[in-house]
C-alpha atoms as a PDB file:
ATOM      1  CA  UNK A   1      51.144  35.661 -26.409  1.00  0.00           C
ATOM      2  CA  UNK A   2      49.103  37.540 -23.633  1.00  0.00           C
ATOM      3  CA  UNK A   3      48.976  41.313 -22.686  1.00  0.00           C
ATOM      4  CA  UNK A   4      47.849  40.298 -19.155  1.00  0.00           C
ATOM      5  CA  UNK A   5      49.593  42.958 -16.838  1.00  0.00           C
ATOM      6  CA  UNK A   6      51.586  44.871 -19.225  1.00  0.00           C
ATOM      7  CA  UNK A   7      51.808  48.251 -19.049  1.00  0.00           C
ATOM      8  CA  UNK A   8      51.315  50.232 -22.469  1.00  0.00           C
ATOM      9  CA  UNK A   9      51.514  54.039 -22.692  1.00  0.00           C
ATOM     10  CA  UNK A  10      49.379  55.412 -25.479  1.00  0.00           C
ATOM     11  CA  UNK A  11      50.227  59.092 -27.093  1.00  0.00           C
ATOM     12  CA  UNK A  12      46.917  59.445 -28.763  1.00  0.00           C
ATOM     13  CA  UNK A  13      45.057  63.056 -28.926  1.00  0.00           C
ATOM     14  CA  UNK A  14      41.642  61.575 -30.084  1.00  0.00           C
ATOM     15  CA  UNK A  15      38.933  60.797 -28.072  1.00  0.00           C
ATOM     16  CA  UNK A  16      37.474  58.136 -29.940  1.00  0.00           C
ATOM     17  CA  UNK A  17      41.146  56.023 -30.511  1.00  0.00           C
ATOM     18  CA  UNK A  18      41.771  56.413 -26.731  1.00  0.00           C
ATOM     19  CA  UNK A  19      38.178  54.895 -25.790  1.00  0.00           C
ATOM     20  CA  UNK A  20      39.130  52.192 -28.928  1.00  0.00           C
ATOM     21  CA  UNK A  21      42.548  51.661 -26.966  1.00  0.00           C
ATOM     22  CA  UNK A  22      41.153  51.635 -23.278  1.00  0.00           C
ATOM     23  CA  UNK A  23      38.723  48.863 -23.760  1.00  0.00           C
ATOM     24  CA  UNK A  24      40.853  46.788 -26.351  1.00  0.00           C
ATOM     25  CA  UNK A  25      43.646  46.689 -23.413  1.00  0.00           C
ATOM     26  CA  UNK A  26      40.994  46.028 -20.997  1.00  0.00           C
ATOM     27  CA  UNK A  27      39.363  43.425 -22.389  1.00  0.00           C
ATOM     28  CA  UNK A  28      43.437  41.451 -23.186  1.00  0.00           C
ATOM     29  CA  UNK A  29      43.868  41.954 -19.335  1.00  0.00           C
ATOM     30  CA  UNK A  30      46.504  45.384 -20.322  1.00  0.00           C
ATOM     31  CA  UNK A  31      46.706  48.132 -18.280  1.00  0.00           C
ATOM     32  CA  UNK A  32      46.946  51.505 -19.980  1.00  0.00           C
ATOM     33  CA  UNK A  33      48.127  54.874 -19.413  1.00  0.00           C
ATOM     34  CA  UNK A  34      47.996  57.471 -21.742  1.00  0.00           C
ATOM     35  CA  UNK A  35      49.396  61.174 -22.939  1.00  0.00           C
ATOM     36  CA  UNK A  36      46.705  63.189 -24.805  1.00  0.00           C
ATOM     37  CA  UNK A  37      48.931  65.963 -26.450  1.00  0.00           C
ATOM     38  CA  UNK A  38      52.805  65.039 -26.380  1.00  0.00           C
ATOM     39  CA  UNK A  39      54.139  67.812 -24.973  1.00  0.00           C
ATOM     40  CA  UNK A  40      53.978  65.976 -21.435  1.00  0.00           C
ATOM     41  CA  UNK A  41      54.750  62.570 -22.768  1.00  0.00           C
ATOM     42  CA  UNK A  42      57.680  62.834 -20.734  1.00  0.00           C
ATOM     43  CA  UNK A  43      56.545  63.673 -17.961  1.00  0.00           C
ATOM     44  CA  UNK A  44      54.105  61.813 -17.658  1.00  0.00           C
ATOM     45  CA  UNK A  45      56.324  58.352 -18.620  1.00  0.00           C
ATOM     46  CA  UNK A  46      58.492  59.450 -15.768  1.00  0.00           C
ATOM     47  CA  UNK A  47      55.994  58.539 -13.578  1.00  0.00           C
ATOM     48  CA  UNK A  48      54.950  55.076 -14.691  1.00  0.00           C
ATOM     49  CA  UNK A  49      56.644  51.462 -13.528  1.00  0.00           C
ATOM     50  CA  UNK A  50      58.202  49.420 -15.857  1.00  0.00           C
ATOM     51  CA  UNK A  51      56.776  50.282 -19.461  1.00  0.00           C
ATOM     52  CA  UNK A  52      56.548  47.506 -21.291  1.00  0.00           C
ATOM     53  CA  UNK A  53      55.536  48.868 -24.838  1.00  0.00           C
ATOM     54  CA  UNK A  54      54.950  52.776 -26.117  1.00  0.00           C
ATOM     55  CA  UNK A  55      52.547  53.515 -28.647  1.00  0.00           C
ATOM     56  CA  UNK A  56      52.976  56.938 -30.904  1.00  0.00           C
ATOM     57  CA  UNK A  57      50.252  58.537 -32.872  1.00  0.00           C
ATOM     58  CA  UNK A  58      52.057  60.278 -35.981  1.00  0.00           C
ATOM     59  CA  UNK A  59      49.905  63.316 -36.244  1.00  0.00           C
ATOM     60  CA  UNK A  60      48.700  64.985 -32.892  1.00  0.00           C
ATOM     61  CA  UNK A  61      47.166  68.559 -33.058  1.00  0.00           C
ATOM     62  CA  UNK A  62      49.269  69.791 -30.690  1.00  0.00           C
ATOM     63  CA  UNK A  63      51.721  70.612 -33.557  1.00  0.00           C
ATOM     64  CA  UNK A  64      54.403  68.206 -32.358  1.00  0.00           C
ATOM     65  CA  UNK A  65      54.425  64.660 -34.339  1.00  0.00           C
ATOM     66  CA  UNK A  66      54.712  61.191 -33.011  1.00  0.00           C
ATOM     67  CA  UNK A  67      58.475  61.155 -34.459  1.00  0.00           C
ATOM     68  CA  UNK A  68      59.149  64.432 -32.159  1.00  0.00           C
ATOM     69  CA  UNK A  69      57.931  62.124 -29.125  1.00  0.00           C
ATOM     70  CA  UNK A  70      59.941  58.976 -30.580  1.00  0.00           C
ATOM     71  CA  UNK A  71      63.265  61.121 -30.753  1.00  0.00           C
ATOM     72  CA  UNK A  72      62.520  62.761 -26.960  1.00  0.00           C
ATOM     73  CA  UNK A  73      62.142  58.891 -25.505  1.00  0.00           C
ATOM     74  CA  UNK A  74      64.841  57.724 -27.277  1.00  0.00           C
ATOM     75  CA  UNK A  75      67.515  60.554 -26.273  1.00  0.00           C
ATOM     76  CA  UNK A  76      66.477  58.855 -22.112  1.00  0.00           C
ATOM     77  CA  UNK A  77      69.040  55.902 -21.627  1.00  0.00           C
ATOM     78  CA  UNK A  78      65.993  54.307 -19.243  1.00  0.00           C
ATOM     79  CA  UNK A  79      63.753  53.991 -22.668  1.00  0.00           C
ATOM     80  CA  UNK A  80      66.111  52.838 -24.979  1.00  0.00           C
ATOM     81  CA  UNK A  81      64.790  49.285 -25.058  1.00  0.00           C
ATOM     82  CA  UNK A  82      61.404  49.745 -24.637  1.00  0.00           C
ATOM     83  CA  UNK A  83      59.936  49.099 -28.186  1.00  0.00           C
ATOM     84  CA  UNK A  84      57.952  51.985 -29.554  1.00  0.00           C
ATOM     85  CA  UNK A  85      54.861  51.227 -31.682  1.00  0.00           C
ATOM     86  CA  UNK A  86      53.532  53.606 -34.427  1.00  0.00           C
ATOM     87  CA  UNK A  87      49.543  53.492 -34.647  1.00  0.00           C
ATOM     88  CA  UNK A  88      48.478  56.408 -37.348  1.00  0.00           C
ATOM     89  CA  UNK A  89      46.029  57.242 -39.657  1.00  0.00           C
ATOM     90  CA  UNK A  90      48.906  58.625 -41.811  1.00  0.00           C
ATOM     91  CA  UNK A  91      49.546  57.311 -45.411  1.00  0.00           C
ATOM     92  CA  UNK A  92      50.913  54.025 -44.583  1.00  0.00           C
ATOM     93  CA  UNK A  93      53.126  54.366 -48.306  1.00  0.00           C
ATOM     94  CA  UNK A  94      54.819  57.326 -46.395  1.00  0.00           C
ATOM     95  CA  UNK A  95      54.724  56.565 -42.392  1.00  0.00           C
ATOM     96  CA  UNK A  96      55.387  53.200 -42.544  1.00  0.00           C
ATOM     97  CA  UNK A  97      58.805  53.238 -44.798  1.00  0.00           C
ATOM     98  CA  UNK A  98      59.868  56.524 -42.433  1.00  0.00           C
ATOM     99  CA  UNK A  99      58.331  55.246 -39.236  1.00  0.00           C
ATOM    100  CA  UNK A 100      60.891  51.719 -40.579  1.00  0.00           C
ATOM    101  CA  UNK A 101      63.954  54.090 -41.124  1.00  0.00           C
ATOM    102  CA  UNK A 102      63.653  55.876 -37.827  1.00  0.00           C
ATOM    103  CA  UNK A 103      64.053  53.104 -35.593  1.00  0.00           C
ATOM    104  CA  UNK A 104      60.195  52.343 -34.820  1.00  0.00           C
ATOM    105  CA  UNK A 105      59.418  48.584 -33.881  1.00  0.00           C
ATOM    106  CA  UNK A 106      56.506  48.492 -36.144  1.00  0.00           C
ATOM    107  CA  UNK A 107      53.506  50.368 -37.882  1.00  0.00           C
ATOM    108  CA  UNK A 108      50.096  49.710 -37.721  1.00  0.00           C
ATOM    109  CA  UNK A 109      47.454  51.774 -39.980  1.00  0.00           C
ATOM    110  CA  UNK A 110      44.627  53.356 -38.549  1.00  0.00           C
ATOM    111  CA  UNK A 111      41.367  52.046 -38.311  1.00  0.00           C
ATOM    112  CA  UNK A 112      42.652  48.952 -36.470  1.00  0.00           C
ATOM    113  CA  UNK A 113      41.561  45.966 -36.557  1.00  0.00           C
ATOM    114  CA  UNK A 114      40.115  45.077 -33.105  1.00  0.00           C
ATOM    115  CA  UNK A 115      41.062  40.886 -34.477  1.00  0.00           C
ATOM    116  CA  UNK A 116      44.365  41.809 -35.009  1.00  0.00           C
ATOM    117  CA  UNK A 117      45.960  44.363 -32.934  1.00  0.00           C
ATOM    118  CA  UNK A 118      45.766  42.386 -29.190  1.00  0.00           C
ATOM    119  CA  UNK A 119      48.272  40.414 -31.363  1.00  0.00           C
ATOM    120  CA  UNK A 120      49.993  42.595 -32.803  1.00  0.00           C
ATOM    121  CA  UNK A 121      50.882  44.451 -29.468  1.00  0.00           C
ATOM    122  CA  UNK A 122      51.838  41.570 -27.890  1.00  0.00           C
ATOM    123  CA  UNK A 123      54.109  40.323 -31.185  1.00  0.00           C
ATOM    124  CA  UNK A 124      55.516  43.972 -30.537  1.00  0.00           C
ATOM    125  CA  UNK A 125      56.024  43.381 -26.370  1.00  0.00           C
ATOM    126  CA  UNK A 126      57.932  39.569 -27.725  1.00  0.00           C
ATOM    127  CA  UNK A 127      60.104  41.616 -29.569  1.00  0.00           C
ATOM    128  CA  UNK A 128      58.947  41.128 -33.187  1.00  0.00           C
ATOM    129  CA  UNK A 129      58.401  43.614 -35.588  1.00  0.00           C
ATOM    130  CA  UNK A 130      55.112  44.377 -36.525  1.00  0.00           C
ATOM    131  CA  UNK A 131      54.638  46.573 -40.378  1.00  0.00           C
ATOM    132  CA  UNK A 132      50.555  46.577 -40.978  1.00  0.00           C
ATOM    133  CA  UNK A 133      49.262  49.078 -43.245  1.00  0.00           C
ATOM    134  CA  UNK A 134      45.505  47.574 -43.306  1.00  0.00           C
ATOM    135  CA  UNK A 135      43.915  45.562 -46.247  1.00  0.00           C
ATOM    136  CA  UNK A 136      43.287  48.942 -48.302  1.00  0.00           C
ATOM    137  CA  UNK A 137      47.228  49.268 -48.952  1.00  0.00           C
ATOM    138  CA  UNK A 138      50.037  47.225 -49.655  1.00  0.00           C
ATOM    139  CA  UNK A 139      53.319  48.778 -48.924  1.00  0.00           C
ATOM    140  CA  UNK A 140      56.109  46.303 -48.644  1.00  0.00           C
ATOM    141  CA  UNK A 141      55.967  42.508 -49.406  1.00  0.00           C
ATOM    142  CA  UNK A 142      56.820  41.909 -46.256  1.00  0.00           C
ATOM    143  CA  UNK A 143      55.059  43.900 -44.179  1.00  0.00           C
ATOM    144  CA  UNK A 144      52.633  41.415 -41.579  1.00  0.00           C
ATOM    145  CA  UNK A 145      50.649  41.121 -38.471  1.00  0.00           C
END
């Protein structure tokens, strides 16, 4: 599974995770477009080609949640199957199970882990699901890379 030339639009509001995200997609040959706030998610996915994967932070401090974002793209007949990844820092016993419930194709905790995730995204892209809440918690006997 490659990443080469697919398009991924990132909702992230922190520095440091976009920087993490930009040279991760780099690097698997990705191109990446990002939303810092989620207000103008939107607007700004309007503008883009072909998406080929979305990827929601939970918490942004613009006061509006990843799952705000995830019901505005979803409520656009264009986005409906384009699978939407959640990547949070968020108590994986509590995102993941509602991130599960509300229709997201997968959950991966926050750190990542720069082995896994070019993987992961691309298991995501395929069309698997993808549950990873990180070594430090297990959630769900199921939940994998």
């Amino acid at each position: 599974m490659t990443l080469k030339n697919k398009l991924i639009f990132v909702v992230e509001d922190n520095p440091q995770n976009r920087a993490i995200f930009t040279l991760t997609f780099k690097l698997s040959g990705a191109v990446v477009k990002f939303d810092m706030w989620g207000r103008d998610a939107l607007f700004h996915l309007k503008g883009l080609s072909k998406v080929d994967l979305i990827i929601l932070d939970l918490m942004l401090f613009s006061g509006i949640s990843g799952y705000d974002v995830f019901d505005e793209i979803r409520a656009l007949p264009e986005y409906a199957s384009v699978p939407i990844l959640a990547v949070s820092a968020a108590d994986p016993a509590i995102a993941l199970p509602k991130a599960r419930t509300k229709g997201f194709a997968g959950f991966i905790a926050k750190p990542i882990d720069d082995r896994l995730f070019p993987q992961q995204v691309a298991k995501v892209i395929a069309g698997e699901q993808v549950w990873y809440a990180g070594e430090r918690y297990i959630v769900t006997a199921d939940a994998s890379i």
